[in-house]
Protein backbone atom coordinates (compact mmCIF):
# COMPACT_ATOMS: atom_id res chain seq x y z
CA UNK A 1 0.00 0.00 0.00
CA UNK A 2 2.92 2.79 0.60
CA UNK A 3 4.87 1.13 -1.68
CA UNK A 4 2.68 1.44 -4.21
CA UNK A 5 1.42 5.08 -4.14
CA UNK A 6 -0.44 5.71 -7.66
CA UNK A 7 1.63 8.21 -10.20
CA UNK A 8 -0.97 10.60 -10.41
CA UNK A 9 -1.98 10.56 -6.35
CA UNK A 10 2.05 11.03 -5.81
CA UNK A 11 2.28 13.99 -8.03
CA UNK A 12 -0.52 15.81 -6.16
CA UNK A 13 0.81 14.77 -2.60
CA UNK A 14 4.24 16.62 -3.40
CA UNK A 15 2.22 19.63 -4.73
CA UNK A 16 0.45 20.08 -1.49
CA UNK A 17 3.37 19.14 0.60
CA UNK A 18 5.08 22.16 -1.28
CA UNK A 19 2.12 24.51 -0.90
CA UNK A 20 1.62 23.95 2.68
CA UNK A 21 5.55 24.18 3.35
CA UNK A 22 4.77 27.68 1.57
CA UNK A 23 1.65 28.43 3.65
CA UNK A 24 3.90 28.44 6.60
CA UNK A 25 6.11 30.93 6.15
CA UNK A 26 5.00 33.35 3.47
CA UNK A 27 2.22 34.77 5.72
CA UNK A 28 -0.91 33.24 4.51
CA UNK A 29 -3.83 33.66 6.48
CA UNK A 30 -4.32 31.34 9.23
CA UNK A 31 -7.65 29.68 8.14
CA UNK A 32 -6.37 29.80 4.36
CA UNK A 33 -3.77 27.81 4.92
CA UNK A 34 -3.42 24.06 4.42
CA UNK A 35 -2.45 22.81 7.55
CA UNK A 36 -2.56 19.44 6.97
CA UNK A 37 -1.00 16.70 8.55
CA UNK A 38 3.26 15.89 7.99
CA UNK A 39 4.14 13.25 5.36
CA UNK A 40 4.92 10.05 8.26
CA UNK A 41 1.53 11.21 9.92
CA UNK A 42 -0.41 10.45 6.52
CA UNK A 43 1.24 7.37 6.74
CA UNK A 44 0.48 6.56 9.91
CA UNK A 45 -2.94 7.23 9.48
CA UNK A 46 -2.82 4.67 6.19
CA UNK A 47 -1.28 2.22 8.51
CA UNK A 48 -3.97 2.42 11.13
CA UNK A 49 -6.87 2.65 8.96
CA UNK A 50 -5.88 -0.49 6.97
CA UNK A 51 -5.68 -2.27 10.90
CA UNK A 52 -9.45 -0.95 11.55
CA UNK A 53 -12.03 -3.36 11.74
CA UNK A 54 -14.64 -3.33 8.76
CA UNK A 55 -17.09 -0.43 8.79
CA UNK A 56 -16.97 3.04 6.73
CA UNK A 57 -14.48 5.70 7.76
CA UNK A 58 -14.86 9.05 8.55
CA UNK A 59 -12.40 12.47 8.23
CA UNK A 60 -13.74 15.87 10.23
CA UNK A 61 -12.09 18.43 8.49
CA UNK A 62 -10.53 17.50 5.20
CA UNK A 63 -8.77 20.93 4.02
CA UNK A 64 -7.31 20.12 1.03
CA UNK A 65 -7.70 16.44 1.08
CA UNK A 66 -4.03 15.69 1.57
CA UNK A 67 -4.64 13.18 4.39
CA UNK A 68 -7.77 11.81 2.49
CA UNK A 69 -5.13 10.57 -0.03
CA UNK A 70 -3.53 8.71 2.82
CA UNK A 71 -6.48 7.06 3.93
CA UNK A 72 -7.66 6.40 0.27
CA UNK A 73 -5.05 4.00 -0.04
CA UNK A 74 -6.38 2.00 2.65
CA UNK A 75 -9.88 2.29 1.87
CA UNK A 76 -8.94 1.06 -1.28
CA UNK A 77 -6.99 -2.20 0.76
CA UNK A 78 -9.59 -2.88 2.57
CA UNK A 79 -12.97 -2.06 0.35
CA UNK A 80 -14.14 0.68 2.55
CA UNK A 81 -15.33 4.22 1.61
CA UNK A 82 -13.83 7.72 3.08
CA UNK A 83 -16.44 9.95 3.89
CA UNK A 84 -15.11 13.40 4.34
CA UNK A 85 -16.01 16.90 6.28
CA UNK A 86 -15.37 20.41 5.54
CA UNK A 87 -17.05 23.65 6.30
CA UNK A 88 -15.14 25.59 4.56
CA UNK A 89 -16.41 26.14 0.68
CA UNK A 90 -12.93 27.12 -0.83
CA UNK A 91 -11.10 23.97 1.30
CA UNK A 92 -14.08 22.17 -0.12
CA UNK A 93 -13.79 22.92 -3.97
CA UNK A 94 -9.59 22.61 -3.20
CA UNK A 95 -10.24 18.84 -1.84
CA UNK A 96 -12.70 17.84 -4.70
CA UNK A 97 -9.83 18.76 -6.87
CA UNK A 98 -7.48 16.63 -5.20
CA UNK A 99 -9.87 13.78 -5.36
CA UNK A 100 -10.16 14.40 -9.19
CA UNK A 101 -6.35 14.92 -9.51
CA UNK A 102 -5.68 11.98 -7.51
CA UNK A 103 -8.09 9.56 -8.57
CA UNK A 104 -9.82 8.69 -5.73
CA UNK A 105 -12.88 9.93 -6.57
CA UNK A 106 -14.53 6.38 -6.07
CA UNK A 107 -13.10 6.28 -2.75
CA UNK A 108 -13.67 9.28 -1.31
CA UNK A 109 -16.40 11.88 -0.75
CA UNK A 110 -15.92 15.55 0.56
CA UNK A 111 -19.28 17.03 2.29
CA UNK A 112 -19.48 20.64 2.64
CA UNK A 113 -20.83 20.80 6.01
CA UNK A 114 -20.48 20.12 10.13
CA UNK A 115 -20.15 16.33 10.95
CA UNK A 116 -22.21 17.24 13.97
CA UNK A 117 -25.31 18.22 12.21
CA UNK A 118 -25.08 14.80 10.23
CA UNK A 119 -23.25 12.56 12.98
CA UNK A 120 -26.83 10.62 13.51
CA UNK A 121 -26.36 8.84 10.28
CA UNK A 122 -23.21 6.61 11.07
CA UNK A 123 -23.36 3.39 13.06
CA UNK A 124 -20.46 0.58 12.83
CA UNK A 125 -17.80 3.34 11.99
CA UNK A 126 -14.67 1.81 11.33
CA UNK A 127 -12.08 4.65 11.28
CA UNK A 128 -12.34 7.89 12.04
CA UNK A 129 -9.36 10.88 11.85
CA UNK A 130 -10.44 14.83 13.67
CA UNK A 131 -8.43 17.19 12.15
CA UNK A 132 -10.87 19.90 12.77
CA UNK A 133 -10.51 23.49 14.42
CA UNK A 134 -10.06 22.15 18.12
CA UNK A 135 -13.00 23.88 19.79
CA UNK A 136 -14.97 21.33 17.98
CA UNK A 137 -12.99 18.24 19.27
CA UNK A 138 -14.92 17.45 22.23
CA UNK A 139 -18.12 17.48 20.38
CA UNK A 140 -17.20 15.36 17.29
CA UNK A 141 -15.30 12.96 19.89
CA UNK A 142 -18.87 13.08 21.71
CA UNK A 143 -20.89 12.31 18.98
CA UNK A 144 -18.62 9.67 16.77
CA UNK A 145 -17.63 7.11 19.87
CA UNK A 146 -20.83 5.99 20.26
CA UNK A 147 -21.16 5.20 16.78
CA UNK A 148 -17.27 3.31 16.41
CA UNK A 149 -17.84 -0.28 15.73
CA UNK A 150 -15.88 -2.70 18.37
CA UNK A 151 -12.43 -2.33 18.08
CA UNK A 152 -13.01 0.51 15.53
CA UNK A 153 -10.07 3.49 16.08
CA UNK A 154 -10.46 7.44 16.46
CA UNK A 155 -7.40 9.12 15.59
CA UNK A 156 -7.25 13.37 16.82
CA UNK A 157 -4.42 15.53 15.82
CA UNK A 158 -2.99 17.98 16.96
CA UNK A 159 -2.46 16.94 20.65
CA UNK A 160 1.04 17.57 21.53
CA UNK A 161 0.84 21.20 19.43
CA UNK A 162 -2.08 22.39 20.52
CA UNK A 163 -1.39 20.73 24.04
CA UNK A 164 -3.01 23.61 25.96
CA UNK A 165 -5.99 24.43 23.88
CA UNK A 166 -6.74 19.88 23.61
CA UNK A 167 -6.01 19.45 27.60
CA UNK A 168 -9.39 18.92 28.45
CA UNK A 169 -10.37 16.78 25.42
CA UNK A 170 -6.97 14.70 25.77
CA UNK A 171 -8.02 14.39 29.55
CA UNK A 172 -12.11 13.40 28.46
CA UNK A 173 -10.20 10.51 26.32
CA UNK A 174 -8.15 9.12 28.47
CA UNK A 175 -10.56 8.93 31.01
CA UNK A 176 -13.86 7.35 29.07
CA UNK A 177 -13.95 3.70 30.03
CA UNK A 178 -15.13 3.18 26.72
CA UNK A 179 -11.90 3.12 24.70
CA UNK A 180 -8.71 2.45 24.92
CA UNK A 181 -6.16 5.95 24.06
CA UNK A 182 -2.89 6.83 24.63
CA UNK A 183 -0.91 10.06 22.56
CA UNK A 184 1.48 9.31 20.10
CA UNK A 185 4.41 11.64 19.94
CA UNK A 186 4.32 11.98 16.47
CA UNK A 187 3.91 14.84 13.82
CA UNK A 188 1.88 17.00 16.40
CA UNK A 189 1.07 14.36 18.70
CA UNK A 190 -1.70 11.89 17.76
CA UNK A 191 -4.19 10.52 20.23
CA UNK A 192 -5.38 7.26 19.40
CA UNK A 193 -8.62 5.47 20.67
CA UNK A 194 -9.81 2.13 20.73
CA UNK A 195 -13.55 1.48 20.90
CA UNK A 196 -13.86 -1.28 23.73
C-alpha cells in the first residue's frame, strides 16, 4: 500500500506538501492555509486505517484532502469508503480537486458541512481521523464514539501542538472507560482510541 502510491496521487501529494511548506512561512492567512498533517503522519494514518475493523471511515475536516489521499489508499486495501467533512467552501472545492487529480474519486467523498449536524447517520464506523478546528474536538469525539464499531479506532491531531488548547479533550479521552487511548508523539502528537 505505501509502496505502491499511484503516479498521479504522488504527483498531487508533493504539490500540497510544497504549498503547505509555503503556507507556513510566506504569511498566509491562518484559516487559508493548508495545515494538513506531515508526510509520516499520513502514513500513519494509512497504517492504522488499513488495521481498523470493517465499517466506513470518517475524516472531520478535510482541508485540502491531503490526508484523504492517505487514507484512500487504505480504503482502497480494505474495500471501505472515506467519507469526508469540511465547512469551509474554498477547502471544499480545493479537496474535490485533489480527489479528481488523484483519482480517488470512487473512494472518497468531501461534504461541505459540520459532521455534527449529520453525525446521527453513522453506526459501525470503522475509522475515524479529527483534524478539525479544536474547539470542535470534544463534540465530534462526543458524537462519533458511540457510533465506532468494536475495536473501531479514532485518531485526533494535533495533541502535543495544541497541548493547551486539547487538555481537556486529551483528559475526556483518556478517562472514558469506553476506549482504549494513549498520545502518540508523532507529527503534532496523535491521540489514538480504541472502541472497547
Amino acid at each position: 500500500m505505501l509502496r505502491d502510491v499511484p503516479a498521479a496521487m504522488a504527483a498531487r501529494m508533493a504539490e500540497l506538501e510544497a504549498r503547505d511548506a509555503a503556507d507556513r512561512t510566506d504569511g498566509t492567512a491562518h484559516l487559508a492555509r493548508l495545515r494538513q498533517v506531515p508526510r509520516a503522519t499520513g502514513e500513519f494514518l494509512a497504517l492504522l486505517c488499513a488495521a481498523a475493523p470493517p465499517g466506513p471511515a470518517i475524516e472531520i475536516g478535510t482541508s485540502a484532502g491531503y490526508s484523504a489521499m492517505w487514507l484512500a489508499l487504505a480504503c482502497r486495501e480494505t474495500k471501505r469508503q472515506l467519507t469526508s467533512y469540511e465547512v469551509l467552501a474554498e477547502k471544499v472545492e480545493l479537496a474535490r480537486e485533489t480527489l479528481r487529480l488523484a483519482e480517488i474519486e470512487d473512494v472518497v467523498e468531501v461534504v461541505h458541512g459540520d459532521f455534527r449536524d449529520d453525525a446521527s447517520r453513522w453506526r459501525g464506523v470503522g475509522f475515524c481521523f479529527l483534524d478539525a478546528e479544536k474547539d470542535v474536538y470534544e463534540d465530534c469525539y462526543g458524537l462519533v464514539v458511540d457510533a465506532m464499531a468494536s475495536g473501531g479506532l479514532i485518531v485526533a491531531d494535533n495533541v502535543i501542538s495544541h497541548a493547551a488548547e486539547l487538555e481537556s479533550f486529551v483528559a475526556r479521552v483518556l478517562a472514558d472507560e469506553r476506549v482504549d487511548a494513549l498520545v502518540v508523539p508523532m507529527g503534532k502528537g496523535e491521540l489514538v482510541a480504541r472502541r472497547r
